[in-house]
N, C-alpha and C. Protein backbone atom coordinates (compact mmCIF):
# COMPACT_ATOMS: atom_id res chain seq x y z
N UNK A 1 0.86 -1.20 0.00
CA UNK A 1 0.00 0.00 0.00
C UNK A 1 0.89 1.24 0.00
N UNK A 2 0.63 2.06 -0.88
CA UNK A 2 1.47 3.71 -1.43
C UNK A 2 1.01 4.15 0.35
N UNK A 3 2.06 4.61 0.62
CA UNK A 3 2.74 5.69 1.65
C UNK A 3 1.73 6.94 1.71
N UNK A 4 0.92 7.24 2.47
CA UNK A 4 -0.49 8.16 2.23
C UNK A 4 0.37 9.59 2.87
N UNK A 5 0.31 10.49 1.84
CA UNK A 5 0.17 11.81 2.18
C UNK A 5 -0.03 12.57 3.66
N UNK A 6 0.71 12.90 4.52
CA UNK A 6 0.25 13.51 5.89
C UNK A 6 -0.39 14.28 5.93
N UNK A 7 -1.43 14.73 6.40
CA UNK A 7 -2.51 16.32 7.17
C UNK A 7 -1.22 16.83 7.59
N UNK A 8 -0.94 18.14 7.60
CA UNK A 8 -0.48 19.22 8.11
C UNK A 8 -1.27 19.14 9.02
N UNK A 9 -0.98 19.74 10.66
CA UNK A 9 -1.09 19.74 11.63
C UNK A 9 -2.34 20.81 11.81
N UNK A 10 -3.49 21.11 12.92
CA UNK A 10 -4.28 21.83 12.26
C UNK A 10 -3.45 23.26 13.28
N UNK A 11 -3.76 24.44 13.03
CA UNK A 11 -3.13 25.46 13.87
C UNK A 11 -4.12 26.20 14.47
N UNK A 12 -3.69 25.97 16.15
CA UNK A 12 -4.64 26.64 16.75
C UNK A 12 -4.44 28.11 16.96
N UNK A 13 -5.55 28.41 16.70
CA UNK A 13 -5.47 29.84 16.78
C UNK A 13 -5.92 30.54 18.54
N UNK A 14 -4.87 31.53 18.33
CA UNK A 14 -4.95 32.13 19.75
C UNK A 14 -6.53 32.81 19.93
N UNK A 15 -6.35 32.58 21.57
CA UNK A 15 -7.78 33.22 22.04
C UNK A 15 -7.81 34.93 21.54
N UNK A 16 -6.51 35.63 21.60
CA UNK A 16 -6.44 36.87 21.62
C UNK A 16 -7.17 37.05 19.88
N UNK A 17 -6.27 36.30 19.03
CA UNK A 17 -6.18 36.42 17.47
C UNK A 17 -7.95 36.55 17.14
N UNK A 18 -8.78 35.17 17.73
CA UNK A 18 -9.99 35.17 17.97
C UNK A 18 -10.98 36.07 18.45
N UNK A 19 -10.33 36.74 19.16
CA UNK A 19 -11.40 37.68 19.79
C UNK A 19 -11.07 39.18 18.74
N UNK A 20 -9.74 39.41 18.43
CA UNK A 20 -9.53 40.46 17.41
C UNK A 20 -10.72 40.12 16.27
N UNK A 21 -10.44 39.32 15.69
CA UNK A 21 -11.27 39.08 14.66
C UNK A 21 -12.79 39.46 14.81
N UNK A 22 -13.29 39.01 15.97
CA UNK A 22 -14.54 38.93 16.52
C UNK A 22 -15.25 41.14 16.81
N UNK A 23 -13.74 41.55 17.67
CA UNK A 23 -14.17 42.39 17.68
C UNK A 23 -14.35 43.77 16.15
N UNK A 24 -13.86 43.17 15.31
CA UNK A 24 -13.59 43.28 13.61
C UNK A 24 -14.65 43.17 13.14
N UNK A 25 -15.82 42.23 13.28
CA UNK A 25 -16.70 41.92 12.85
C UNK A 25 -17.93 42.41 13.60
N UNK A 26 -18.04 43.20 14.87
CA UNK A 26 -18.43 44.09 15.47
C UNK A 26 -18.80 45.13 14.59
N UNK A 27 -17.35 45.82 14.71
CA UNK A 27 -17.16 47.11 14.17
C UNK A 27 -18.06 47.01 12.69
N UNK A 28 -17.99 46.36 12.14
CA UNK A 28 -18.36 45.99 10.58
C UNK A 28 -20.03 45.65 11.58
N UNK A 29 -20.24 44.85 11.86
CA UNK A 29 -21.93 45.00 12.05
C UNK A 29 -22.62 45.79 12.89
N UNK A 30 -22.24 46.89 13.40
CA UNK A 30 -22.56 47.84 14.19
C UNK A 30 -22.23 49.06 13.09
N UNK A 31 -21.36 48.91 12.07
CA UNK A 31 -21.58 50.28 11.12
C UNK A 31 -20.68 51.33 11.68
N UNK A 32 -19.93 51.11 12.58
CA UNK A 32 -18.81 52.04 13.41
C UNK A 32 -17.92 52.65 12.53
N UNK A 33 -17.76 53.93 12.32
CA UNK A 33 -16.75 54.80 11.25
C UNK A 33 -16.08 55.00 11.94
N UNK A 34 -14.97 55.89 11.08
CA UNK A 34 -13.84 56.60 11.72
C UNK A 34 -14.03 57.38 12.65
N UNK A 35 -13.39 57.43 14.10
CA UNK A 35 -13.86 58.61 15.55
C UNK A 35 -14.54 58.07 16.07
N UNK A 36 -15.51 56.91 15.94
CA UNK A 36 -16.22 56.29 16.91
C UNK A 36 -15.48 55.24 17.54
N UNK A 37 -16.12 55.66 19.12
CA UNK A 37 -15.19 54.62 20.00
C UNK A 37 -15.73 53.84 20.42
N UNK A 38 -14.80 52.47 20.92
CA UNK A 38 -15.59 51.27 21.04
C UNK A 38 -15.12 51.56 22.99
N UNK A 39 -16.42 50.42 23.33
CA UNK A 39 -16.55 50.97 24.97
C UNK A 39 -15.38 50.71 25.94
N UNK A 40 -14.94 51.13 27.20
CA UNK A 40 -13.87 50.75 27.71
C UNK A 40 -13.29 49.46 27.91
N UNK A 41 -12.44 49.39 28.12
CA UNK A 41 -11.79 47.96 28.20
C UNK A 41 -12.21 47.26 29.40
N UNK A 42 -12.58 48.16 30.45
CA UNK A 42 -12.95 47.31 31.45
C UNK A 42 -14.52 46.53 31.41
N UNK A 43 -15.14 47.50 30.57
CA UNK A 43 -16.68 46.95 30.20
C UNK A 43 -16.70 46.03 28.92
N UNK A 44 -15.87 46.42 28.25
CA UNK A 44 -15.27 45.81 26.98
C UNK A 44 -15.29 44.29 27.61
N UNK A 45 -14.12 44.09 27.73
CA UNK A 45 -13.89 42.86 28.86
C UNK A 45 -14.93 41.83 29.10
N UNK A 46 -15.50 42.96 30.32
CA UNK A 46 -16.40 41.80 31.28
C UNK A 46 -18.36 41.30 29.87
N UNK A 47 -18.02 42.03 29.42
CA UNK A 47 -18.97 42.05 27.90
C UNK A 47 -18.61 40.82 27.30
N UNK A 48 -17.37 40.45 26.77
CA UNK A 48 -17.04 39.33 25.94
C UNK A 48 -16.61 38.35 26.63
N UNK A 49 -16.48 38.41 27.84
CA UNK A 49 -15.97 37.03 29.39
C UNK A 49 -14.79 37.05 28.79
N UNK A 50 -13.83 37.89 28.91
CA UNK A 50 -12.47 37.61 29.13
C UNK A 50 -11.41 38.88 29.81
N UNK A 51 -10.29 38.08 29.83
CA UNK A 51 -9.34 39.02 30.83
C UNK A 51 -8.77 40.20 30.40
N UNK A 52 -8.56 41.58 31.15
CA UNK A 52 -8.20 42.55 30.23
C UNK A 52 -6.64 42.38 29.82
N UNK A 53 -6.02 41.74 29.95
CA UNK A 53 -4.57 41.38 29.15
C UNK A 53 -5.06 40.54 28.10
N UNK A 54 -6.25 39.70 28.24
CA UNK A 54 -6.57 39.17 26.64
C UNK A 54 -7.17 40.06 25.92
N UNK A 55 -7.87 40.64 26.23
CA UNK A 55 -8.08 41.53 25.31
C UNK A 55 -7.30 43.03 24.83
N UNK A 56 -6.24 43.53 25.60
CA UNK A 56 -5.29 43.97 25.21
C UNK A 56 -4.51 43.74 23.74
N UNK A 57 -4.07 42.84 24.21
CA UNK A 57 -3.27 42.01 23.26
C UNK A 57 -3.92 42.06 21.80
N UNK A 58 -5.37 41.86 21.97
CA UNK A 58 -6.33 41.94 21.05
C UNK A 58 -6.14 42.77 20.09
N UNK A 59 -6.60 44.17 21.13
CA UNK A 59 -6.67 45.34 20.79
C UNK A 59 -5.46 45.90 19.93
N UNK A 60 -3.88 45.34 20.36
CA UNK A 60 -3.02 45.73 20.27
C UNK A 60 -2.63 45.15 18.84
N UNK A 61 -3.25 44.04 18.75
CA UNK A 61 -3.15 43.09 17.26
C UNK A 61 -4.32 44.14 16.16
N UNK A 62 -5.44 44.55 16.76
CA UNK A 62 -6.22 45.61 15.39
C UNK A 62 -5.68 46.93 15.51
N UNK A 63 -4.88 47.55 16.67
CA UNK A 63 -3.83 48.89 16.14
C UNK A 63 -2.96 48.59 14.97
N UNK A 64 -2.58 47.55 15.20
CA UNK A 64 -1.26 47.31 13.76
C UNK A 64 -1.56 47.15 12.82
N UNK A 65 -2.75 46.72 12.71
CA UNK A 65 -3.48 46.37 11.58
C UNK A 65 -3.96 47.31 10.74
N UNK A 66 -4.13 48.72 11.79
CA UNK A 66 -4.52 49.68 11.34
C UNK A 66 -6.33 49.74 11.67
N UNK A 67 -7.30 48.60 12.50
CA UNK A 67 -8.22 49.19 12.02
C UNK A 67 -9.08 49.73 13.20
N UNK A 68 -8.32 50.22 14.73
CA UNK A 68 -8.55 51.15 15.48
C UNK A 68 -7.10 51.59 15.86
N UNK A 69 -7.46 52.59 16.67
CA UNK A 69 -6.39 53.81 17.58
C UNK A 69 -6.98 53.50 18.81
N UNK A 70 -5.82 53.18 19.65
CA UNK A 70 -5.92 53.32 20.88
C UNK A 70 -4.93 54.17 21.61
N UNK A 71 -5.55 55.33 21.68
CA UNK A 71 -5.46 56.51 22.71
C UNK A 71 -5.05 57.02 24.34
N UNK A 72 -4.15 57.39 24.41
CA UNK A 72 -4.33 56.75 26.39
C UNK A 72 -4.98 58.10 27.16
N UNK A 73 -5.75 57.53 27.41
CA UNK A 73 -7.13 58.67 28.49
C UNK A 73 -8.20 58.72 27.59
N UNK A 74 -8.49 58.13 26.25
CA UNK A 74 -9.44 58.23 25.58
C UNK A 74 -10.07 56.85 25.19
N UNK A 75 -9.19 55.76 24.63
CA UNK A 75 -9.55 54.96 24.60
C UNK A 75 -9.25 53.92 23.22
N UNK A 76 -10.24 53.26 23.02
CA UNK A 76 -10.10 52.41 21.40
C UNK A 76 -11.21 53.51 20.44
N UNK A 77 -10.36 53.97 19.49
CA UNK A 77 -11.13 54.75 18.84
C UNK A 77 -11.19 53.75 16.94
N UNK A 78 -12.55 53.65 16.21
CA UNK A 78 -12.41 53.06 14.91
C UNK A 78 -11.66 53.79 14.11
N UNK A 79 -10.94 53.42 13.09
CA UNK A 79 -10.33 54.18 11.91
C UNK A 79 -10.66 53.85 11.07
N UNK A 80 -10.44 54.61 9.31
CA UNK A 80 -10.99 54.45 8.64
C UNK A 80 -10.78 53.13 8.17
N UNK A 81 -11.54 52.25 7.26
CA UNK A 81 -11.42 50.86 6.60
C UNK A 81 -10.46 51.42 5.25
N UNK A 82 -9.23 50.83 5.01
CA UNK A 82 -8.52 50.96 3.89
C UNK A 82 -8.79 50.56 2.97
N UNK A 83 -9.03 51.25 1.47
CA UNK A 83 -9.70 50.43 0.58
C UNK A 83 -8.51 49.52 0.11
N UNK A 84 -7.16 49.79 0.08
CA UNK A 84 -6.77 48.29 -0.45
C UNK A 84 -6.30 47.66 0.73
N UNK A 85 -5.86 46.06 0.63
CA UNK A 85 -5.62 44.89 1.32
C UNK A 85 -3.93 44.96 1.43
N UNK A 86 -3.90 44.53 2.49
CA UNK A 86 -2.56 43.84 3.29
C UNK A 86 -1.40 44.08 2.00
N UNK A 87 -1.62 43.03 1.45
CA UNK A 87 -0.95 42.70 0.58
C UNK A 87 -0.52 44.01 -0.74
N UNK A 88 -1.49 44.73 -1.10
CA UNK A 88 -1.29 45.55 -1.76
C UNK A 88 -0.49 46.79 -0.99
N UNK A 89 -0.88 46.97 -0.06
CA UNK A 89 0.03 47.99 0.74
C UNK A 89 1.45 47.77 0.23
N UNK A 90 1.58 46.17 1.27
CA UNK A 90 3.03 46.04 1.61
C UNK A 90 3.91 46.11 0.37
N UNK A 91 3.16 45.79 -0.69
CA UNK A 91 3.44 45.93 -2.73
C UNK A 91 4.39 47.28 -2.98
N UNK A 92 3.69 48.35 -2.13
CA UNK A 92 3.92 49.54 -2.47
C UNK A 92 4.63 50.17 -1.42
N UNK A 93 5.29 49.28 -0.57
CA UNK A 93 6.11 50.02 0.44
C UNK A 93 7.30 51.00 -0.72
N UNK A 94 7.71 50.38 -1.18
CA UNK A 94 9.04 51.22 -2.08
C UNK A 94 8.17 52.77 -3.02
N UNK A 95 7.31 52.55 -3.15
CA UNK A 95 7.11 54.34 -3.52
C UNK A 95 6.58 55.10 -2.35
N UNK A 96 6.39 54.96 -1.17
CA UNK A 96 6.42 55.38 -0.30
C UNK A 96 7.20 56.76 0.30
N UNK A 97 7.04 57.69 0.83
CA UNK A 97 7.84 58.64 1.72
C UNK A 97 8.55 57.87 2.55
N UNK A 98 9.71 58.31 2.45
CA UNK A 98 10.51 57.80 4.44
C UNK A 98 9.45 57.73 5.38
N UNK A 99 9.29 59.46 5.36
CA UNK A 99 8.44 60.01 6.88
C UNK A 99 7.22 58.90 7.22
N UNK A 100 6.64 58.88 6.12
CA UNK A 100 5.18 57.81 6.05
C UNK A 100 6.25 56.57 6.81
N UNK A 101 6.89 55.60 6.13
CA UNK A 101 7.59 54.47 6.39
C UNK A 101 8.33 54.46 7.85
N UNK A 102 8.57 55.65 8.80
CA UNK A 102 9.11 55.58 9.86
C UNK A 102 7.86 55.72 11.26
N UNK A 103 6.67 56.63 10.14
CA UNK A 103 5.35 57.20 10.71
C UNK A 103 5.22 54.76 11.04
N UNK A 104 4.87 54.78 10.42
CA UNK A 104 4.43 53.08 10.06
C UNK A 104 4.53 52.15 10.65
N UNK A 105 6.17 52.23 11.06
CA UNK A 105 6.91 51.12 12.01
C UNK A 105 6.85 51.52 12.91
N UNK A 106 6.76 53.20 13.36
CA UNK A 106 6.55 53.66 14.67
C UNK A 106 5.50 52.65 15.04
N UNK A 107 4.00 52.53 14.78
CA UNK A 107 2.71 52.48 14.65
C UNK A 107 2.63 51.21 15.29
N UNK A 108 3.78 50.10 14.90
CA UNK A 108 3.78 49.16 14.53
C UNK A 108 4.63 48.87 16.01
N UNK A 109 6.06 49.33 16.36
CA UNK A 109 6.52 49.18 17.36
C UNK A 109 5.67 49.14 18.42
N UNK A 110 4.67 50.16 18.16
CA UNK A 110 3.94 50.43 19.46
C UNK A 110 2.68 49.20 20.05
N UNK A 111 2.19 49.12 18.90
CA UNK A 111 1.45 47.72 19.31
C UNK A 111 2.35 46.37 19.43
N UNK A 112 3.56 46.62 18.89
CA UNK A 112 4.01 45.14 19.40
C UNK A 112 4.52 45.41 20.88
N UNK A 113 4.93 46.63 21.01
CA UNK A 113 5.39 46.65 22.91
C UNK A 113 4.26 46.56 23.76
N UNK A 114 3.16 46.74 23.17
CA UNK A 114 1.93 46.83 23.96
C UNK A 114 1.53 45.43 24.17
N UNK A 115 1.82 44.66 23.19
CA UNK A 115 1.60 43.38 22.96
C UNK A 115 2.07 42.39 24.12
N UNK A 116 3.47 43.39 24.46
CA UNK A 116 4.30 42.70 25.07
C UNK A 116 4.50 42.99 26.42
N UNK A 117 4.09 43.91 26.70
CA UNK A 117 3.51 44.45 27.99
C UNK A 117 2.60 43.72 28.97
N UNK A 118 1.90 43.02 27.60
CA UNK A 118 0.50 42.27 28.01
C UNK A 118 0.68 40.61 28.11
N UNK A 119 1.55 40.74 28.26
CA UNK A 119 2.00 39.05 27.89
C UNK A 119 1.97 38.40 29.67
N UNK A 120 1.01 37.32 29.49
CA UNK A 120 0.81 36.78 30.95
C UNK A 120 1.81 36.82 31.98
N UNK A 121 2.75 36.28 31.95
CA UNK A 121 4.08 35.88 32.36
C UNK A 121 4.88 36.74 33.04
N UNK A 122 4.59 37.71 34.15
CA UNK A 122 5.36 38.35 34.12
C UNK A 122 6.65 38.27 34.75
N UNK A 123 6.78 36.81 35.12
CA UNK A 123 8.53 36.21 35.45
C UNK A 123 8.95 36.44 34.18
N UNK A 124 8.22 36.22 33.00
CA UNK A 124 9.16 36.30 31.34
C UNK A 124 9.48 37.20 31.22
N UNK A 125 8.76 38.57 31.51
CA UNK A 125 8.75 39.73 30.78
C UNK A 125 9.67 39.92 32.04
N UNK A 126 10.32 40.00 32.93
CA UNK A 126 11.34 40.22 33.78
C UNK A 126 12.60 39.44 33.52
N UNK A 127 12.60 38.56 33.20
CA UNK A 127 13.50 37.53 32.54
C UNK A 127 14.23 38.31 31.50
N UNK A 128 13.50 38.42 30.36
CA UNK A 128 13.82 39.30 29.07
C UNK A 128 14.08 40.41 29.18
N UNK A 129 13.69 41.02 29.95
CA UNK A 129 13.94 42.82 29.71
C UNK A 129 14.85 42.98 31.07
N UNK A 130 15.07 42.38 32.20
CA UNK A 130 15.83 43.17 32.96
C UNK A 130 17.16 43.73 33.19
N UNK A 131 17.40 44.29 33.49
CA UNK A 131 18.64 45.09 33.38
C UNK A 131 20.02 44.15 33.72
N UNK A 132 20.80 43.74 33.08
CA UNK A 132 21.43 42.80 33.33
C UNK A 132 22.74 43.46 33.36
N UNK A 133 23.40 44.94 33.66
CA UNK A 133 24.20 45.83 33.23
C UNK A 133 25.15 46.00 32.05
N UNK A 134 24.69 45.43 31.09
CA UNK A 134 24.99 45.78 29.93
C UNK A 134 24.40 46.95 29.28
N UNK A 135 24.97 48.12 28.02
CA UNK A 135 24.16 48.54 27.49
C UNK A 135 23.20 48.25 26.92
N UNK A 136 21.91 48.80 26.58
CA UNK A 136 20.81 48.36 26.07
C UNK A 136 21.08 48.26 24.43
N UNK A 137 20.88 47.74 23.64
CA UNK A 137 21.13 48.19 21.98
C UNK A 137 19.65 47.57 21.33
N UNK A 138 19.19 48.45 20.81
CA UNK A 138 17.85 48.34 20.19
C UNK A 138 17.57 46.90 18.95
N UNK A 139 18.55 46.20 18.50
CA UNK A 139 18.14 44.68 18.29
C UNK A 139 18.10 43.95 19.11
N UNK A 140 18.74 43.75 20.61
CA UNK A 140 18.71 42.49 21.76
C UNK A 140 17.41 42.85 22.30
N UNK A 141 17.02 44.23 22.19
CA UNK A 141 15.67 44.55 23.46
C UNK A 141 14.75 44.15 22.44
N UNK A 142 14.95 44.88 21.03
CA UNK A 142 13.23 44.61 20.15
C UNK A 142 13.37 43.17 20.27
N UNK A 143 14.15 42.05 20.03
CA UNK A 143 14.08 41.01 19.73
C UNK A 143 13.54 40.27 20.65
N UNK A 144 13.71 40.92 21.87
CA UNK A 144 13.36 40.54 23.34
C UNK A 144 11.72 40.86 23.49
N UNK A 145 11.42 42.05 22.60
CA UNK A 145 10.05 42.78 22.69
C UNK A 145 9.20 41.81 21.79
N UNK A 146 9.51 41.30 20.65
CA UNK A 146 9.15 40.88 20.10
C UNK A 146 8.92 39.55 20.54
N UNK A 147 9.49 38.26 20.87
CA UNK A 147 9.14 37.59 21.32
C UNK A 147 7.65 37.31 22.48
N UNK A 148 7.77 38.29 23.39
CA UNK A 148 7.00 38.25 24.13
C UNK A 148 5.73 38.58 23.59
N UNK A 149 5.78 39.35 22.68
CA UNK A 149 4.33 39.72 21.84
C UNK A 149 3.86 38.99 21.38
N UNK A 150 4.33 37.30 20.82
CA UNK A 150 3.48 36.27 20.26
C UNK A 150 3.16 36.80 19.26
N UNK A 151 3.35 37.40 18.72
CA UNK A 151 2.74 37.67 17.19
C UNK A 151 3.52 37.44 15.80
N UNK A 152 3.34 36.41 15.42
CA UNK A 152 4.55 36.32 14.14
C UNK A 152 3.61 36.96 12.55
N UNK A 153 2.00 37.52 12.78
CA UNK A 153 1.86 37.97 11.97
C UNK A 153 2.54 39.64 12.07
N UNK A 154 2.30 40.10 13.67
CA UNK A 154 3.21 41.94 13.88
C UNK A 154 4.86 41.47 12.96
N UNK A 155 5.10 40.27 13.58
CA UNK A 155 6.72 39.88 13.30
C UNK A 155 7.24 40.47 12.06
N UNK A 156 6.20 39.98 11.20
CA UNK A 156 6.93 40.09 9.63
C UNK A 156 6.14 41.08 9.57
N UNK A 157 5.13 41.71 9.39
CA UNK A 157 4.86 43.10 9.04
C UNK A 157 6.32 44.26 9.72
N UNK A 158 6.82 43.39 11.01
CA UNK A 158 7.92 44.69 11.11
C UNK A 158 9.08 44.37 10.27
N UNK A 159 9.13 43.38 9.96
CA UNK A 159 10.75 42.72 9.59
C UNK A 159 10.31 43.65 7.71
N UNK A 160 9.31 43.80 7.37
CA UNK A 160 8.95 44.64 5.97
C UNK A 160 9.32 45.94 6.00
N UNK A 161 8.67 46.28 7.32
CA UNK A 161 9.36 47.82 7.17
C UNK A 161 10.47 48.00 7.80
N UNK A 162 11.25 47.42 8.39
CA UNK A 162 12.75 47.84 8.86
C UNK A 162 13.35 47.65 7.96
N UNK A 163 12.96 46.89 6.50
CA UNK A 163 13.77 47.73 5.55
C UNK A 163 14.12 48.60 4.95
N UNK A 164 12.45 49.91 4.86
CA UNK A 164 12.87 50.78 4.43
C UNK A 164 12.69 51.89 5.71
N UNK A 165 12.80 51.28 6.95
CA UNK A 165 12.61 52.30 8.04
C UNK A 165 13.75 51.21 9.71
N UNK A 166 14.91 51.57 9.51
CA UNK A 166 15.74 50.72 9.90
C UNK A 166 15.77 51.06 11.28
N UNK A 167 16.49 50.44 12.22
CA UNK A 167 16.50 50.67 13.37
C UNK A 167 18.12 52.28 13.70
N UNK A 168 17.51 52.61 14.76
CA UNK A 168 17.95 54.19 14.64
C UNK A 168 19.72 53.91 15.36
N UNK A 169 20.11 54.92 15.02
CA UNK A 169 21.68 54.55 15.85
C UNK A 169 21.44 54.84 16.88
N UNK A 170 23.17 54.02 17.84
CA UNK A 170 23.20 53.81 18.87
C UNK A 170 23.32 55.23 19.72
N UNK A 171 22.94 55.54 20.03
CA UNK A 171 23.04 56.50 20.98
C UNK A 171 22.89 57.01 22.52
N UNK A 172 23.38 57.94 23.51
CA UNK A 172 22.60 57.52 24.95
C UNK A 172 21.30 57.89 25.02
N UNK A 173 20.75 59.01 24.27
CA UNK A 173 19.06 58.88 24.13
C UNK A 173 18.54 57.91 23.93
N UNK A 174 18.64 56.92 23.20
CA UNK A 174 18.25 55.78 22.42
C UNK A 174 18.03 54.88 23.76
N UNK A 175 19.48 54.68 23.90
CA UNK A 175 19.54 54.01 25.51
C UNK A 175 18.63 54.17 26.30
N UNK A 176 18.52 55.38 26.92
CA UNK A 176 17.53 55.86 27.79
C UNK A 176 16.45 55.90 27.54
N UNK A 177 16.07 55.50 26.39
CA UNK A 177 14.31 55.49 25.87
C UNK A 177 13.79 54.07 25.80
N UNK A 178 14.82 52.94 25.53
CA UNK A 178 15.10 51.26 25.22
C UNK A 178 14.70 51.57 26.93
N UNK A 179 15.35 51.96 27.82
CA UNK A 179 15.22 51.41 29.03
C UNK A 179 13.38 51.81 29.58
N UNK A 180 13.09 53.03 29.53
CA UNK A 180 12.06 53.05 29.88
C UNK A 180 11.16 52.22 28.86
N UNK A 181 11.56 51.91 27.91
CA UNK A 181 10.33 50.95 27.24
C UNK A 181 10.58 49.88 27.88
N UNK A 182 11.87 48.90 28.44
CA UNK A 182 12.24 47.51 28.88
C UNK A 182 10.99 48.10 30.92
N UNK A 183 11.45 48.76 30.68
CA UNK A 183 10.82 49.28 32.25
C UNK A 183 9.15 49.10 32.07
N UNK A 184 8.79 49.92 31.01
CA UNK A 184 7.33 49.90 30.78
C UNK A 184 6.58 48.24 31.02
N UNK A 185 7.03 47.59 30.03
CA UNK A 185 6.96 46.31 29.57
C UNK A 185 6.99 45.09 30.98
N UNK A 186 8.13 45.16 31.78
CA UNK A 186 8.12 44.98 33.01
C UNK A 186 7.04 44.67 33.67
N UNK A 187 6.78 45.70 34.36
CA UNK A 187 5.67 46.50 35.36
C UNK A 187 3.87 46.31 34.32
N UNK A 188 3.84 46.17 33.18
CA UNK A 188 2.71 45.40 32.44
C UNK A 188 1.89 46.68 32.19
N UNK A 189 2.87 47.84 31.99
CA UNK A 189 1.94 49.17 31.76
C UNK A 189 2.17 49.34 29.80
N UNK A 190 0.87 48.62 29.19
CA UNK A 190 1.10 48.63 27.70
C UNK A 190 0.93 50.08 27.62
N UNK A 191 0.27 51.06 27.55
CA UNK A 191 -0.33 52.37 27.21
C UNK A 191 1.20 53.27 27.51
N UNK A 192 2.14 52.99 28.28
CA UNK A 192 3.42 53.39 28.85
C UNK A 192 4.27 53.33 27.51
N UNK A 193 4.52 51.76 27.32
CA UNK A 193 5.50 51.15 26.28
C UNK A 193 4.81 51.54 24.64
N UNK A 194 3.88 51.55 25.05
CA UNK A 194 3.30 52.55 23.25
C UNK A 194 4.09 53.56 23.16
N UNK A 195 3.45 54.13 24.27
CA UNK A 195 4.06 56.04 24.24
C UNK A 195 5.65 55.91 24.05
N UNK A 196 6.39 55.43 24.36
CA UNK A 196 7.36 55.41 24.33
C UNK A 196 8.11 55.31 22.88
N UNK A 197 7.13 54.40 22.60
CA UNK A 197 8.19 54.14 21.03
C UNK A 197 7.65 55.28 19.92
N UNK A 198 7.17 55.88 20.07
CA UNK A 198 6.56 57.47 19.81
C UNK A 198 7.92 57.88 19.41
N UNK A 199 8.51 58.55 18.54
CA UNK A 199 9.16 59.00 17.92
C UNK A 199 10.91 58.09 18.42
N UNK A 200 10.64 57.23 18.52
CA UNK A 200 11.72 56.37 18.72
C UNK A 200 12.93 55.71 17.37
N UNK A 201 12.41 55.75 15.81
CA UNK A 201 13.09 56.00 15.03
C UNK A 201 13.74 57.22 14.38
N UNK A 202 13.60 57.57 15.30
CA UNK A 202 13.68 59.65 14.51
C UNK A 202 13.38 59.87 13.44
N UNK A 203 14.06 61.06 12.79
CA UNK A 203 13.36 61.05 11.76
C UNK A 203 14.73 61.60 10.59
């Protein structure tokens, strides 16, 4: 008897990935435009029976995506729906502005630190980020940031644009901004580690 073909394994999808989606399909059946905000996270939450670090994470997976803003003292706000797809974007990274392309990965840093902020574990996220007295250098920490975020779809959307929006030189500002983001991340304050990566590629 011929040697039968294997099933690929099936892939489970995360609770967070799930509930993004879910709250996606909200927005779309509730008719929510651009400026309208979706309700707090704490009502948010106890609304869909889950924890506010799962739904963080959530949240932090449809900022990158582009299809809310989350604000700190205001909240999850909708943005507009892009008329083209994923794929066509990323097509057209090369005619792009810098400014746009650094605007982007900023965007992008920020929900993955938020991501990572939010990450259960917080022996990991102390593990990874603590100060071990070495200088900080912005590939050991993102790589460190990144991991903890679980997201290998944020992953490669960043690994796209750090090509044409690279990581910034070494510097002691730089330093001192890596640390309060490794600090943010820590202590599980995502809305902290956003702000932070706020003009963190310069310009």
């Amino acid at each position: 008897m011929p040697d039968r073909a294997k099933l690929p394994p099936v892939r489970r999808e995360r609770l967070y990935e799930s509930l993004a989606a879910h709250i996606s399909d909200f927005i779309e059946a509730q008719g929510l435009v651009g400026g309208d905000r979706l309700p707090p996270e704490r009502q948010l939450a106890a609304e869909l029976g889950v924890s506010r670090a799962t739904l963080s994470r959530a949240l932090a997976a449809l900022e990158t995506k582009g299809r809310i803003e989350v604000r700190h003292g205001v909240g999850a706000l909708v943005r507009e729906s892009a008329e083209s797809g994923p794929s066509t974007l990323l097509s057209s990274v090369d005619t792009r502005p810098r400014a746009e392309l650094i605007a982007a990965r900023e965007a992008m840093l920020a929900g993955i630190a938020r991501a990572a902020a939010v990450h259960p574990q917080a022996s990991l996220r102390l593990a990874m980020l603590a100060d071990d007295g070495r200088p900080r250098t912005f590939e050991h920490t993102w790589r460190c940031v990144r991991r903890l975020a679980e997201s290998p779809l944020l992953a490669e959307l960043d690994d796209t644009l750090s090509a044409h929006a690279p990581a910034p030189a070494d510097t002691p500002e730089l330093r001192d901004r890596l640390e309060l983001l490794a600090e943010a991340i820590i202590r599980g304050d995502a809305a902290a580690a956003a702000t932070v990566c706020a003009g963190l590629l310069g310009d």
